[in-house]
Protein backbone atom coordinates (compact mmCIF):
# COMPACT_ATOMS: atom_id res chain seq x y z
CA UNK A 1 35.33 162.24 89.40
CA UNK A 2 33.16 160.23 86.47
CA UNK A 3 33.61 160.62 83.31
CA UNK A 4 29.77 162.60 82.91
CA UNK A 5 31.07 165.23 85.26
CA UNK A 6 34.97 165.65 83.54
CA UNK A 7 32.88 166.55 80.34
CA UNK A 8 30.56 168.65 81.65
CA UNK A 9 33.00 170.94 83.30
CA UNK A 10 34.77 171.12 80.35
CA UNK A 11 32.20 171.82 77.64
CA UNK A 12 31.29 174.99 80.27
CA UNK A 13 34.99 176.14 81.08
CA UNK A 14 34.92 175.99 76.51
CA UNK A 15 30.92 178.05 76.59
CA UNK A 16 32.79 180.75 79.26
CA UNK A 17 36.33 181.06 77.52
CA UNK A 18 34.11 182.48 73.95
CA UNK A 19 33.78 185.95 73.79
CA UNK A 20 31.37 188.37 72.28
CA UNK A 21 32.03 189.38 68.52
CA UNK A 22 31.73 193.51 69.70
CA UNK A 23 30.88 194.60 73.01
CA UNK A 24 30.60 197.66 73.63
CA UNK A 25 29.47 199.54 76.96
CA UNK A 26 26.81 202.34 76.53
CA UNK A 27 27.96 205.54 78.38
CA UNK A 28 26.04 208.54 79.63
CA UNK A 29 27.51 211.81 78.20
CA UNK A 30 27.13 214.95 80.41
CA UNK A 31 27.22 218.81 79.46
CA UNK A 32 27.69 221.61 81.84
CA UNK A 33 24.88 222.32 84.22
CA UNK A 34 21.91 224.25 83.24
CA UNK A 35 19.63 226.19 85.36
CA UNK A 36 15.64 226.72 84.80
CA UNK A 37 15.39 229.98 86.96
CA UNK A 38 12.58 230.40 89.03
CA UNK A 39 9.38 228.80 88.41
CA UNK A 40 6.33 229.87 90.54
CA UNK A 41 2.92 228.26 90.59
CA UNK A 42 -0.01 228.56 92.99
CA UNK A 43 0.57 224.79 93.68
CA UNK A 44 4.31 222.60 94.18
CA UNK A 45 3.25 220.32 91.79
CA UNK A 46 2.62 223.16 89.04
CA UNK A 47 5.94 224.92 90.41
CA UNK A 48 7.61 221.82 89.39
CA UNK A 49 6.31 220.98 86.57
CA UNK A 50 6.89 224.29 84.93
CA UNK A 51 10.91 224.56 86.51
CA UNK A 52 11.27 221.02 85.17
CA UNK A 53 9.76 222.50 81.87
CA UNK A 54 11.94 225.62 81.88
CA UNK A 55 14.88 223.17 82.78
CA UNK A 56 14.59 221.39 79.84
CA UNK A 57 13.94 224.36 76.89
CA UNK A 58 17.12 226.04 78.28
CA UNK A 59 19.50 222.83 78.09
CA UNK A 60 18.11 222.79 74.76
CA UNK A 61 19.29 226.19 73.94
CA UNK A 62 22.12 225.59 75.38
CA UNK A 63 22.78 222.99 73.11
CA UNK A 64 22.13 219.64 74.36
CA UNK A 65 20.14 217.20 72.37
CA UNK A 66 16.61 215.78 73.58
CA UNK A 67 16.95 216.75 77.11
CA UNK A 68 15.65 214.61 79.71
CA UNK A 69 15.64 215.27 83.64
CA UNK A 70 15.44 211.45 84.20
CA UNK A 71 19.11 210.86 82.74
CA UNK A 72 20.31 214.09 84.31
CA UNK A 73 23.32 214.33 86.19
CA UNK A 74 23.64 216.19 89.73
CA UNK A 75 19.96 216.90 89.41
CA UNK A 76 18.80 219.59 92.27
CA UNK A 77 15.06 220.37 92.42
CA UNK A 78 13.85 223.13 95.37
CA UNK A 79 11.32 223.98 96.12
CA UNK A 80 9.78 226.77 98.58
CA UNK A 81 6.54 228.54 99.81
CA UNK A 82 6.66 232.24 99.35
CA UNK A 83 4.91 235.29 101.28
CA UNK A 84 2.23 235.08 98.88
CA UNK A 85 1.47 232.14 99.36
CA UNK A 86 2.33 230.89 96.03
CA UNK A 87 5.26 228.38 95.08
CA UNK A 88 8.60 229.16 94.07
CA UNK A 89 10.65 225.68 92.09
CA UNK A 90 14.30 226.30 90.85
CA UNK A 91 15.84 223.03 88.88
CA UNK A 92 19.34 222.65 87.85
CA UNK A 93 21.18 219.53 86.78
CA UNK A 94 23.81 218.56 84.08
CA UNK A 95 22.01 217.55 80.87
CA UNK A 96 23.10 213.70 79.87
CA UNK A 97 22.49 211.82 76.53
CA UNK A 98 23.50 207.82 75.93
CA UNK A 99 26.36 207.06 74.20
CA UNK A 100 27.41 203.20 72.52
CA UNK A 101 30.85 204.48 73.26
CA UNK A 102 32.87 206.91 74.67
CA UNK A 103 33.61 210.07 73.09
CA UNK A 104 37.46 209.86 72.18
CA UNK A 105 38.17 206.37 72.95
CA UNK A 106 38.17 203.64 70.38
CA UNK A 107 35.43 200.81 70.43
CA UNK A 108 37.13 197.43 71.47
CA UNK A 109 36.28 193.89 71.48
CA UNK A 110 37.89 190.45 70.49
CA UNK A 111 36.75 190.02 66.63
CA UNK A 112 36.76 186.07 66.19
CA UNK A 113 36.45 183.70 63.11
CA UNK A 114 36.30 180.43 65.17
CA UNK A 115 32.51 178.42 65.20
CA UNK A 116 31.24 177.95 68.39
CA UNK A 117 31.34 174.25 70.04
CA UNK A 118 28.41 171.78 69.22
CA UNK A 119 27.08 169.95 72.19
């Protein structure tokens, strides 16, 4: 093993043994599920559209901040044609919001005063 190669191992073993000053993991936070009832539309699209819509004014009543079906949890959307020809949509999923740490638990991380190496 040269010398060059000895040195550069250990300047990166030194680079991967510092830590980050803080890091925390961002969580998703889910409430209990919420239901949009039926939705029906002479079209699927328009059946979903409006069940998604419905989804997301009752998760907001039901107390869950800026709802959105994208970070949803358990998400079910069904859809079905009906005698009349018209659509029927029914949405339920649990309503989610983003976290920078999880509810109850401490934040944790390795708080360090030493300067990082100069190469």
């Amino acid at each position: 093993m040269t010398l060059r190669v000895a040195l550069a191992m250990g300047v990166s073993v030194a680079v991967v043994g510092m830590a980050a000053p803080d890091a925390a993991a961002a969580v998703r936070v889910c409430k209990a599920p919420v239901s949009s009832g039926l939705a029906t539309d002479v079209s699927e699209p328009g059946s979903r559209r409006k069940a998604l819509g419905a989804w997301v004014a009752n998760a907001k009543s039901a107390g869950a901040q800026n709802p959105s079906w994208r970070l949803a949890s358990n998400k079910i959307l069904k859809c079905a044609r009906i005698a009349t020809g018209q659509f029927d949509c029914i949405a339920r999923a649990e309503p989610c919001s983003i976290s920078q740490a999880a509810p109850g638990l401490p934040r944790r991380g390795i708080r360090t005063k030493e300067k990082p190496i100069a190469i």
